[in-house]
C-alpha atoms as a PDB file:
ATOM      1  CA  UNK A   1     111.727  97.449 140.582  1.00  0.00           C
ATOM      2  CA  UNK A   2     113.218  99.323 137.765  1.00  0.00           C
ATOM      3  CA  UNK A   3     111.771 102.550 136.520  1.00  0.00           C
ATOM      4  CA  UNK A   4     112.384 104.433 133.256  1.00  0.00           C
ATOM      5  CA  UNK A   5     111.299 107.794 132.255  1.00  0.00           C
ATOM      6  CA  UNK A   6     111.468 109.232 128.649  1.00  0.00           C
ATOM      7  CA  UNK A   7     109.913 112.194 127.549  1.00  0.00           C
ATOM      8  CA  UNK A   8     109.886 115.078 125.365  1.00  0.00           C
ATOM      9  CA  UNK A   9     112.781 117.162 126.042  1.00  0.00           C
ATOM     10  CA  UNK A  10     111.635 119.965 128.597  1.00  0.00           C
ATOM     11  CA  UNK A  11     108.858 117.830 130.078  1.00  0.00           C
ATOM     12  CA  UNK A  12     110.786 117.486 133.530  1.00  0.00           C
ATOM     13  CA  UNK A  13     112.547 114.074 132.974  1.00  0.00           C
ATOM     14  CA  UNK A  14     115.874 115.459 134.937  1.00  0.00           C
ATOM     15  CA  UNK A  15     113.648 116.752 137.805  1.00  0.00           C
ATOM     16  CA  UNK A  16     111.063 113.699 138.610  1.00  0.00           C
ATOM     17  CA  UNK A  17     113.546 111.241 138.182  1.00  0.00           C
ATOM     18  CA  UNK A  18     115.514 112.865 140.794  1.00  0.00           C
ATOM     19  CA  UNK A  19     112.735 113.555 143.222  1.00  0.00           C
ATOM     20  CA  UNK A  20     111.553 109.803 142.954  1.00  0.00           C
ATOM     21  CA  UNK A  21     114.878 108.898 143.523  1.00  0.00           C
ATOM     22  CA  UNK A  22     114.589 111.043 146.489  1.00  0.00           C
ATOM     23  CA  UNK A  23     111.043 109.519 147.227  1.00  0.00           C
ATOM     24  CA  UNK A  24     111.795 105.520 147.092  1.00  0.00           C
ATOM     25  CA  UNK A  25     115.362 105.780 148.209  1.00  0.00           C
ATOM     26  CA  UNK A  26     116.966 104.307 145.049  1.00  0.00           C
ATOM     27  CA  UNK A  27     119.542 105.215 142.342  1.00  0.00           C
ATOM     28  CA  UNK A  28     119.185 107.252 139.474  1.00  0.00           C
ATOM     29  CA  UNK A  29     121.054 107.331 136.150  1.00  0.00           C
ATOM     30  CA  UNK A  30     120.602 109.601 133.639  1.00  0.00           C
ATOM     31  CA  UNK A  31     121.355 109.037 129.774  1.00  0.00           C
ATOM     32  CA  UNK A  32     120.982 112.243 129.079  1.00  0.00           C
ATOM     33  CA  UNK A  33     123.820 113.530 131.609  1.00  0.00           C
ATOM     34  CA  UNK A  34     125.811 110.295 129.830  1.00  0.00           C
ATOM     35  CA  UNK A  35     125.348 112.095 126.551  1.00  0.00           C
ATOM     36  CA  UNK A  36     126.108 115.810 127.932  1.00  0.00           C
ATOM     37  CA  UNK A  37     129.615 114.100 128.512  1.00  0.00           C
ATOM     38  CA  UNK A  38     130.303 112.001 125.669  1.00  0.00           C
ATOM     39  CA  UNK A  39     129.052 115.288 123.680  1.00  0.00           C
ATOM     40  CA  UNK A  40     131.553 117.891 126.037  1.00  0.00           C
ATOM     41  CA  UNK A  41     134.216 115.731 125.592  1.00  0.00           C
ATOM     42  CA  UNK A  42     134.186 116.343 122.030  1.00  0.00           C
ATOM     43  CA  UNK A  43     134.106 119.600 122.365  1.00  0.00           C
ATOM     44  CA  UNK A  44     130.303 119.594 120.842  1.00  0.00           C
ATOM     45  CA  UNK A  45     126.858 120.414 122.297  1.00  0.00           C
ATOM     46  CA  UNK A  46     124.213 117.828 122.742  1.00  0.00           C
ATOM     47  CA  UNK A  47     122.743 119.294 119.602  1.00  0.00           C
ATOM     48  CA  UNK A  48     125.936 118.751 117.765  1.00  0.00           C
ATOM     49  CA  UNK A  49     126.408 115.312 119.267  1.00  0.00           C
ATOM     50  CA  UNK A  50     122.796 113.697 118.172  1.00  0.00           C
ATOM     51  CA  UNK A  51     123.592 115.314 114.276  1.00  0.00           C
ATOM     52  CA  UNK A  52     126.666 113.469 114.315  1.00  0.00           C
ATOM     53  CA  UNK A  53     124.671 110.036 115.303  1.00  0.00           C
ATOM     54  CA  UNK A  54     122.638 110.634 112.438  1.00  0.00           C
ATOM     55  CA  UNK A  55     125.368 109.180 110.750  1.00  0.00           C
ATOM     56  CA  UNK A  56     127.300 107.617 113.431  1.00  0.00           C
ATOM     57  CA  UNK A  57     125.883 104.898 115.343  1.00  0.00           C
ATOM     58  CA  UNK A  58     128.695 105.095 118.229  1.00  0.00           C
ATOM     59  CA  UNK A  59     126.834 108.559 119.801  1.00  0.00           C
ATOM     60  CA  UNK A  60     123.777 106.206 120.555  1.00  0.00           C
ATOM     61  CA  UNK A  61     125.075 102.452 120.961  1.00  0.00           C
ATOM     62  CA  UNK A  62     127.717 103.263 123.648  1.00  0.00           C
ATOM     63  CA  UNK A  63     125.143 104.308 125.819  1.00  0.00           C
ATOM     64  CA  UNK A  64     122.347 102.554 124.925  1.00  0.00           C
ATOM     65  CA  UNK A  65     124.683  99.300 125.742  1.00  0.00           C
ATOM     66  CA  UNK A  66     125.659 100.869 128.789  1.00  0.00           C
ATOM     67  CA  UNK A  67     121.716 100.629 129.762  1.00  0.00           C
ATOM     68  CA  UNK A  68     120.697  97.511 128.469  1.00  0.00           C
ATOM     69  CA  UNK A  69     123.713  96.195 130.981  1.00  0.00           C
ATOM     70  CA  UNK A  70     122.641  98.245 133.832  1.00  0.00           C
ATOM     71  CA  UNK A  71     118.942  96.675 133.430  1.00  0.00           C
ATOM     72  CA  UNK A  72     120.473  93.400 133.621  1.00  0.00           C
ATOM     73  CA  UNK A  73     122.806  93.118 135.975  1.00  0.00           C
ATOM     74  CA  UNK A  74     120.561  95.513 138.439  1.00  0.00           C
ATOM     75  CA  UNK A  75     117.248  96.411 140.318  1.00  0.00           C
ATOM     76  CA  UNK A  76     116.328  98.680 142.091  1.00  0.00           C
ATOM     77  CA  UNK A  77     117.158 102.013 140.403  1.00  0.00           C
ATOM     78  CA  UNK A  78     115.707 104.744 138.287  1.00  0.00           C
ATOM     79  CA  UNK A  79     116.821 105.635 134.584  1.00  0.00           C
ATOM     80  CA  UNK A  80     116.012 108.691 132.505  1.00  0.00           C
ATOM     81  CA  UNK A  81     116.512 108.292 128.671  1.00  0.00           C
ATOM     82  CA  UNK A  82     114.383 108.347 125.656  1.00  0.00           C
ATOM     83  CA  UNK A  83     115.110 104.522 125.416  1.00  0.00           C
ATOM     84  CA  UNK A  84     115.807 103.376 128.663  1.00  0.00           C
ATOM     85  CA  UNK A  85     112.132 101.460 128.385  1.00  0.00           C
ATOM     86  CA  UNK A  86     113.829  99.407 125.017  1.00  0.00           C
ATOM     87  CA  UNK A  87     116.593  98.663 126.491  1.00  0.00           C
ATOM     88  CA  UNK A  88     114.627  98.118 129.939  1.00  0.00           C
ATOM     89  CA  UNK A  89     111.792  96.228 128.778  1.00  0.00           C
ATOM     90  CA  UNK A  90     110.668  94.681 132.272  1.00  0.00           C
ATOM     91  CA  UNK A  91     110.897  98.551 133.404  1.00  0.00           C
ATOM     92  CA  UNK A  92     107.879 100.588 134.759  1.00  0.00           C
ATOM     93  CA  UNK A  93     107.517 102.440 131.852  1.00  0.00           C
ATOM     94  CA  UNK A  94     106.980 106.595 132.388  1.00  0.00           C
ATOM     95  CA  UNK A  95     106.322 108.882 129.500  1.00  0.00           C
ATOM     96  CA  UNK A  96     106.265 112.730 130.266  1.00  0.00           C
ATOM     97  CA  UNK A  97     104.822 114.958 127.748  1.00  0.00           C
ATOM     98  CA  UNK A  98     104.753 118.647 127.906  1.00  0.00           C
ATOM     99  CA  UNK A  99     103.166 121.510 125.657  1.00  0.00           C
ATOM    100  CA  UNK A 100     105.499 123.214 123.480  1.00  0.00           C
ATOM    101  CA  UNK A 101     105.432 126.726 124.450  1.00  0.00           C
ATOM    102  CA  UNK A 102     105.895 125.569 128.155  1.00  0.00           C
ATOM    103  CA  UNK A 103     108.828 123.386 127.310  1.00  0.00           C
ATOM    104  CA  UNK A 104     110.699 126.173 125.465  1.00  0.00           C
ATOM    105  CA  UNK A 105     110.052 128.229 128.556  1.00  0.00           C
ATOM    106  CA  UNK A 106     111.765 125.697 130.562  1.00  0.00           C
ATOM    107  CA  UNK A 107     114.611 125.234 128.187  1.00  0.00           C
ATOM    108  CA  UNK A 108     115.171 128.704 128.275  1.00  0.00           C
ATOM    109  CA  UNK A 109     115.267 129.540 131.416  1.00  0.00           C
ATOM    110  CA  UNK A 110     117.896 126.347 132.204  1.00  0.00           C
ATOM    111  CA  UNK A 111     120.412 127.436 129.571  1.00  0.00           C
ATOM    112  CA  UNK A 112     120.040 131.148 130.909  1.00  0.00           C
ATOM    113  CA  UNK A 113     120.901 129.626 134.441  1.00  0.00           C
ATOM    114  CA  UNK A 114     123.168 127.782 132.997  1.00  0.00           C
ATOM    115  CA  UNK A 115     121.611 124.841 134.619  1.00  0.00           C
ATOM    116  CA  UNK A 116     122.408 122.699 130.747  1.00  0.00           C
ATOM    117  CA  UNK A 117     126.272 122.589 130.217  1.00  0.00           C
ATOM    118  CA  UNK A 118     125.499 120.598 127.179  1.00  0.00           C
ATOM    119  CA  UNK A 119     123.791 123.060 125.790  1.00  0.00           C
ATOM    120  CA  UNK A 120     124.436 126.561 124.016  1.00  0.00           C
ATOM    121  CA  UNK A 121     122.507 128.964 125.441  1.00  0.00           C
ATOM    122  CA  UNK A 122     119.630 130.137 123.839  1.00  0.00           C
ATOM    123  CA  UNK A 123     118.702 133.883 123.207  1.00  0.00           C
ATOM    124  CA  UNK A 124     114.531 133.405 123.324  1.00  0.00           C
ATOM    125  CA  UNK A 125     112.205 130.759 123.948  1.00  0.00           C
ATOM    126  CA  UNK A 126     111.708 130.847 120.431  1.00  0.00           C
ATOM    127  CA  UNK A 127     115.243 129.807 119.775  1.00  0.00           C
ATOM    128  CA  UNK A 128     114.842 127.121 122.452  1.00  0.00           C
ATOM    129  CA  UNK A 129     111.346 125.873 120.275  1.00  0.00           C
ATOM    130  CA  UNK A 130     113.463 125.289 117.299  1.00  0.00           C
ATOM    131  CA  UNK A 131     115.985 123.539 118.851  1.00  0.00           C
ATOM    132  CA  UNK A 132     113.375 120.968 120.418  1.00  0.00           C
ATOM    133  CA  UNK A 133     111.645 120.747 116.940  1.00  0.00           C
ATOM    134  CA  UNK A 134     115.250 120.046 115.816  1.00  0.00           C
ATOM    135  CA  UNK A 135     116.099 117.757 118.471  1.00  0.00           C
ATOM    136  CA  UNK A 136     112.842 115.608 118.275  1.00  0.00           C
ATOM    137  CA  UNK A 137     113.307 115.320 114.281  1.00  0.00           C
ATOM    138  CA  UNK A 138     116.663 113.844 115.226  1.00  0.00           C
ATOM    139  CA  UNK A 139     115.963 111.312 117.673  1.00  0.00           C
ATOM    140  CA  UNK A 140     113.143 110.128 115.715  1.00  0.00           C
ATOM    141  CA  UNK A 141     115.544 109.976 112.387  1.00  0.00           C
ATOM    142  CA  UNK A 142     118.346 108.232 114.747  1.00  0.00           C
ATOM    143  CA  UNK A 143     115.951 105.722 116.596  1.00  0.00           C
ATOM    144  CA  UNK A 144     113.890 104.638 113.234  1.00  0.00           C
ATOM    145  CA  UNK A 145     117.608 104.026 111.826  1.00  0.00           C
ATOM    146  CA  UNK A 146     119.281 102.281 114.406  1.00  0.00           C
ATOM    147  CA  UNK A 147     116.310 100.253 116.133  1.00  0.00           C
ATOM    148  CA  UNK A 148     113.146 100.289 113.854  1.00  0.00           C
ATOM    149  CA  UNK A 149     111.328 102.442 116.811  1.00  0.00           C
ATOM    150  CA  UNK A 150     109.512 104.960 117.448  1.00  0.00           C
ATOM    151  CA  UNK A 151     109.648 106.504 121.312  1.00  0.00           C
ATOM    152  CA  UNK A 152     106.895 109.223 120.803  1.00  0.00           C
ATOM    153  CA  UNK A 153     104.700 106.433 120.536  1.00  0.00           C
ATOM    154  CA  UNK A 154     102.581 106.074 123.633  1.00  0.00           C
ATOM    155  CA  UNK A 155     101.527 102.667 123.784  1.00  0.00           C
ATOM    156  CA  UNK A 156     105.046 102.048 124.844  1.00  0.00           C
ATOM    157  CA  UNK A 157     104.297 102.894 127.839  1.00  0.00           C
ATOM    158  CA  UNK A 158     102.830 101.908 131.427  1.00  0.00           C
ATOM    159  CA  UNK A 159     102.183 105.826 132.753  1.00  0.00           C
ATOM    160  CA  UNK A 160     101.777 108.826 130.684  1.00  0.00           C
ATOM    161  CA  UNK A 161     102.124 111.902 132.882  1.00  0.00           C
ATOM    162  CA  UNK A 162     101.395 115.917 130.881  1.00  0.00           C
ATOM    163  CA  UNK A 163     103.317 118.005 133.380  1.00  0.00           C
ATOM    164  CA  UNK A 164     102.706 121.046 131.211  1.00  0.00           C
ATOM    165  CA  UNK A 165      99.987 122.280 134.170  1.00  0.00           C
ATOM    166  CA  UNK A 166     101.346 120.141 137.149  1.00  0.00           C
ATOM    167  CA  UNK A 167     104.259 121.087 139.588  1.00  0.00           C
ATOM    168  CA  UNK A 168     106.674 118.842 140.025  1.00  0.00           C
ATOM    169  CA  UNK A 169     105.084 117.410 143.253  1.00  0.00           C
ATOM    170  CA  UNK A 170     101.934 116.896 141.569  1.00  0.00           C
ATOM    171  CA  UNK A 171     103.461 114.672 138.609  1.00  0.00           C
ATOM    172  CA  UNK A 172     105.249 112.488 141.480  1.00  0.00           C
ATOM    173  CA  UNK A 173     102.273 111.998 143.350  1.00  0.00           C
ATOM    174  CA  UNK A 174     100.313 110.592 140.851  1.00  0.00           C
ATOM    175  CA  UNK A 175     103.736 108.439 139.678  1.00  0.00           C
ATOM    176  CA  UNK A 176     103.387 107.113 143.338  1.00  0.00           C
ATOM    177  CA  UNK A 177      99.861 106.656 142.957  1.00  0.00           C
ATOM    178  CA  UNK A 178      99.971 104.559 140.276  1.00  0.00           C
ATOM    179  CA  UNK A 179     102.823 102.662 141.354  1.00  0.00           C
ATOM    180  CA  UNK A 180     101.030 101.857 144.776  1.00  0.00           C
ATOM    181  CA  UNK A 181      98.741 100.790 142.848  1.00  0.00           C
ATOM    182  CA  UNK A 182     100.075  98.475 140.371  1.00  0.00           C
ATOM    183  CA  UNK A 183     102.457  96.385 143.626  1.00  0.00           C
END
């Protein structure tokens, strides 16, 4: 079994994916951690990195390759990445959405840890709201443009999950619920 999880940015993608990891005993790879590198090793934040692919495919297609080979040459694993389920189509399918205000909480409070190296840190949750508006606009623009798709989209999925109100145990109990369910 392969499972993907996208999400709004700040919905808990890093987190679940690594407790189910935890959970079922399998691998977990993480696009976005792919990204954080390709973006540091350019000496550009994440931010930086996704306006660049608005113009240049590379910033998206090296790792969105990288995926579509991992889903078929593997099983067996867990992938976060706003695409993994395109490039994954014979994935279970996990969406996690998240309010807003309690994303940019989140956001904040991991670039004030420091927990986001691909990240500037940001000086209010406010700051951190912008740069998800900013963000979304840009994987939407980059996603329409290089694959004629839209990720936000929910019927794209198997499992939606809003985590705004749920701990992080909570969200992977009912992931494990449903799963059970669906062997």
């Amino acid at each position: 079994m392969i499972i993907t999880i996208t999400g709004i940015p700040g919905a808990g993608k890093s987190t679940i994916a690594t407790l189910l990891s935890k959970k079922l005993n399998m691998p977990w790879y993480s696009v976005g951690d792919l990204r954080g590198k390709m973006a540091k090793e350019r000496g550009l934040t994440i931010d930086e990195l996704n306006h660049l692919g608005e113009t240049q495919d590379f910033t998206d297609k090296e790792v969105d390759q990288y995926q579509e080979n991992l889903g078929n040459t593997q099983d067996g694993f867990i992938i976060d990445g706003r695409l993994s389920w395109y490039f994954i189509p014979h994935s279970f399918k996990i969406f996690l959405n998240v309010d807003t205000q309690e994303a940019s909480k989140r956001i904040f409070h991991a670039s004030t840890e420091g927990l986001r190296l691909d990240e500037k840190p940001y000086h209010s949750p406010q700051e951190a709201t912008q740069a998800i508006a900013t963000r979304l606009a840009s994987d939407q623009k980059r996603y329409k443009q290089y694959y004629s798709i839209d990720y936000l989209d929910k019927k794209n999925y198997d499992l939606i999950v809003d985590t705004t109100n749920k701990t992080p145990e909570e969200t992977i109990d009912l992931i494990m619920q449903t799963l059970d369910a669906n062997r």
